[in-house]
C-alpha atoms as a PDB file:
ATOM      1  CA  UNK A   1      28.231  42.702  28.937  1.00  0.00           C
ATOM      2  CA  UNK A   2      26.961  38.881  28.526  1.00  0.00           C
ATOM      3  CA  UNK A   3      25.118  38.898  31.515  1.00  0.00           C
ATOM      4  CA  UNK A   4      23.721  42.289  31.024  1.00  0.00           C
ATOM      5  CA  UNK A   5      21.943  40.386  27.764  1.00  0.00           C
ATOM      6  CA  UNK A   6      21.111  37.169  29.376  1.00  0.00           C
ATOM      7  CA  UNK A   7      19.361  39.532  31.693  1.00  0.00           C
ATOM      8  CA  UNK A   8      15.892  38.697  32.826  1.00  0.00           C
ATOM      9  CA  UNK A   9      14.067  42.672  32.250  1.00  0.00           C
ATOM     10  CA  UNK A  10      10.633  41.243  33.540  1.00  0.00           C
ATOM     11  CA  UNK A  11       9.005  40.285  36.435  1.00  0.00           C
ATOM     12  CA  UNK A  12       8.173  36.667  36.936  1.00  0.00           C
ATOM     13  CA  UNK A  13       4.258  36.307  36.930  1.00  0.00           C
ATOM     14  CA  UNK A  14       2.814  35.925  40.890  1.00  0.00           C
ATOM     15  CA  UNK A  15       2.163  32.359  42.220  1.00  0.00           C
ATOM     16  CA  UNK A  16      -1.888  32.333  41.255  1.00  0.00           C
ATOM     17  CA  UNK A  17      -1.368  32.933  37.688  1.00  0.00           C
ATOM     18  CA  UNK A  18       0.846  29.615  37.440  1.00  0.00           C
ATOM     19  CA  UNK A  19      -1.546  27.799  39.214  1.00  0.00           C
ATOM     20  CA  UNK A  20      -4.043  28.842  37.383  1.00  0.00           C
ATOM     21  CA  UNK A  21      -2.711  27.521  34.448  1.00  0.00           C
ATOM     22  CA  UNK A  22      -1.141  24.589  35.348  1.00  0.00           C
ATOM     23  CA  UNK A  23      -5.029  23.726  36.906  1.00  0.00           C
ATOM     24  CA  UNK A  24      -6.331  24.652  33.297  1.00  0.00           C
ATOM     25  CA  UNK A  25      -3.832  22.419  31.378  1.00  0.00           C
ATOM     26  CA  UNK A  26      -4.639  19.739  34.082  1.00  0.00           C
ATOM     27  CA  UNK A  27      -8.457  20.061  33.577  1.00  0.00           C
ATOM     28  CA  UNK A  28      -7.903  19.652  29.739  1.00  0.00           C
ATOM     29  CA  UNK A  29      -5.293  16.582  29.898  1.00  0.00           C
ATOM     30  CA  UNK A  30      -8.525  14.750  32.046  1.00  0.00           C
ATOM     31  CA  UNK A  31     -10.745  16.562  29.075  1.00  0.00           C
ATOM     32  CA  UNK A  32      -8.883  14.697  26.668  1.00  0.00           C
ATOM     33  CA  UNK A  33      -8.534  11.128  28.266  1.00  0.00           C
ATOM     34  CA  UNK A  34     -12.044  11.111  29.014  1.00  0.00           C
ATOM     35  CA  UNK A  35     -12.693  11.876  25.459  1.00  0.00           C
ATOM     36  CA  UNK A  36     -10.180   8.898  24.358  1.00  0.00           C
ATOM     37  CA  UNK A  37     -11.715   6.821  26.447  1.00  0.00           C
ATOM     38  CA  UNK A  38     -14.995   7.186  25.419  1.00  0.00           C
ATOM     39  CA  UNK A  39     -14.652   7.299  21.913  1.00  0.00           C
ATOM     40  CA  UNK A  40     -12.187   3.951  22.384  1.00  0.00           C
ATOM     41  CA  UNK A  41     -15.167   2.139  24.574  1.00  0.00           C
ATOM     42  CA  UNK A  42     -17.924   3.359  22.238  1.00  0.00           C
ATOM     43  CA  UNK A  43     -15.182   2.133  18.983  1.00  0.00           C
ATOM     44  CA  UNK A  44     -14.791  -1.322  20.988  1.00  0.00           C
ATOM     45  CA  UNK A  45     -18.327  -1.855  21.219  1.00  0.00           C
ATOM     46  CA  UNK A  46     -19.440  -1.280  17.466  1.00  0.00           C
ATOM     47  CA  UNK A  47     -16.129  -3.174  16.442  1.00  0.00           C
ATOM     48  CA  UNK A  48     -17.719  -6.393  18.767  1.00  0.00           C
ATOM     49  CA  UNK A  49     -20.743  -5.886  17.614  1.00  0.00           C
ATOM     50  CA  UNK A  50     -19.706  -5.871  14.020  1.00  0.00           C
ATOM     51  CA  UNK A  51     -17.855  -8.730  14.318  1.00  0.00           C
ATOM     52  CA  UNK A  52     -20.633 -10.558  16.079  1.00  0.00           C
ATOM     53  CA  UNK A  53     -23.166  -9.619  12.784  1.00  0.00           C
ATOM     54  CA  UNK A  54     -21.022 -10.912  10.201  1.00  0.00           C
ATOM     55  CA  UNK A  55     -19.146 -14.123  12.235  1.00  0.00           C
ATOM     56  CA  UNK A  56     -22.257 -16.938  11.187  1.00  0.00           C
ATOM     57  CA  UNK A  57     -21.718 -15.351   7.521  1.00  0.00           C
ATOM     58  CA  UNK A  58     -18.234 -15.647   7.507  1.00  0.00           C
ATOM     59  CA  UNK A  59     -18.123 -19.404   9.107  1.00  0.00           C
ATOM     60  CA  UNK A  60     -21.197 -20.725   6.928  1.00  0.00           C
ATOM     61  CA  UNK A  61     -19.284 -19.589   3.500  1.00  0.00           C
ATOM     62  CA  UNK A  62     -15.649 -20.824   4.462  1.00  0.00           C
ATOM     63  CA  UNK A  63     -17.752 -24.154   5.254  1.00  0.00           C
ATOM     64  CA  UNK A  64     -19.822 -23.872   1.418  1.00  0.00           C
ATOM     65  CA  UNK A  65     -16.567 -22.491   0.053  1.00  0.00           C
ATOM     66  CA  UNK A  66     -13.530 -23.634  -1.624  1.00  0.00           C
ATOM     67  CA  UNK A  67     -10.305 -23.244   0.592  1.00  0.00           C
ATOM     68  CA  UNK A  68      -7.774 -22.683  -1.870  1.00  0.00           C
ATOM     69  CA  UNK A  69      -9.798 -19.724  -3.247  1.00  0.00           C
ATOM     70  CA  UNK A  70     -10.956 -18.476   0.681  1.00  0.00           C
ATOM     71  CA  UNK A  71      -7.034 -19.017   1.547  1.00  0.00           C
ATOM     72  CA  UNK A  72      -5.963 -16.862  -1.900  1.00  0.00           C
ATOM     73  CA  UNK A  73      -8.315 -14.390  -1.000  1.00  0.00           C
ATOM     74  CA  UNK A  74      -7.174 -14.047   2.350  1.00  0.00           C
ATOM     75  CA  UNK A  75      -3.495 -13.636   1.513  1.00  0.00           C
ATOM     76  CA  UNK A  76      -4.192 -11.346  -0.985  1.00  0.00           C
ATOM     77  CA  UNK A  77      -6.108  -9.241   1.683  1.00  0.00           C
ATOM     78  CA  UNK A  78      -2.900  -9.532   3.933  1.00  0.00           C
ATOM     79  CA  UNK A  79      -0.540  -8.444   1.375  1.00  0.00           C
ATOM     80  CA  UNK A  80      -2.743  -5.161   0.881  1.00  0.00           C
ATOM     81  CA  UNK A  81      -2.865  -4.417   3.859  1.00  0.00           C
ATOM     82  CA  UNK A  82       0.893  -4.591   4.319  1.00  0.00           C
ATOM     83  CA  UNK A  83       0.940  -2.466   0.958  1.00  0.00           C
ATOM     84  CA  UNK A  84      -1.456   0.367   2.385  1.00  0.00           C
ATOM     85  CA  UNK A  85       0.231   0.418   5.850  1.00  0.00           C
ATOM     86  CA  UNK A  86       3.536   0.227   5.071  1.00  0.00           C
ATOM     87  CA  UNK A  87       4.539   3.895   5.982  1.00  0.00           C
ATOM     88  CA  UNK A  88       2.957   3.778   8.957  1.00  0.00           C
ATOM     89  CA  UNK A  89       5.359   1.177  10.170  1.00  0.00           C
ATOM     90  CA  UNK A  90       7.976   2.233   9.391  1.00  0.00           C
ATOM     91  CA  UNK A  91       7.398   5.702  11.110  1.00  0.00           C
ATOM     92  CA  UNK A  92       6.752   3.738  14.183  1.00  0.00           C
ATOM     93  CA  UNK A  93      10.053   1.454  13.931  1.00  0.00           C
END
């Protein structure tokens, strides 16, 4: 009686239909990476070029500022940033 339930009732699909959608999924996994990539190039490139814009700002007012208040300000930028990401580590591990 058990194997009479376990019982496939249905044909399997023929051999074009599987590769046809194992060639879809395949042409959307490419789809996406090419999309990651992009997006992670094009991401890169402002994040540089931000960096590059605001770097002679940065260095000219930690030179014309005080350190204790530039090294207050930076910790206290640190420990918000723990603050804020804090769930997301410890999803990750």
């Amino acid at each position: 009686m058990l194997d009479e339930i376990l019982k496939y009732h249905q044909t399997p699909e023929d051999d074009n239909f599987v590769a046809g959608v194992i060639k879809d999924v395949k042409r959307q996994q490419r789809l996406r990476k090419l999309i990651l990539t992009a997006t992670g190039l094009t991401g890169a490139a402002f994040g540089a070029a931000g960096m590059l814009m605001i770097s002679d700002g940065v260095s000219r007012y930690i030179a014309d500022a005080n350190m204790l208040s530039t090294s207050i300000a930076l910790v206290g930028l640190a420990a918000f940033l723990v603050w804020l990401f804090q769930d997301e580590v410890t999803a990750v591990g």
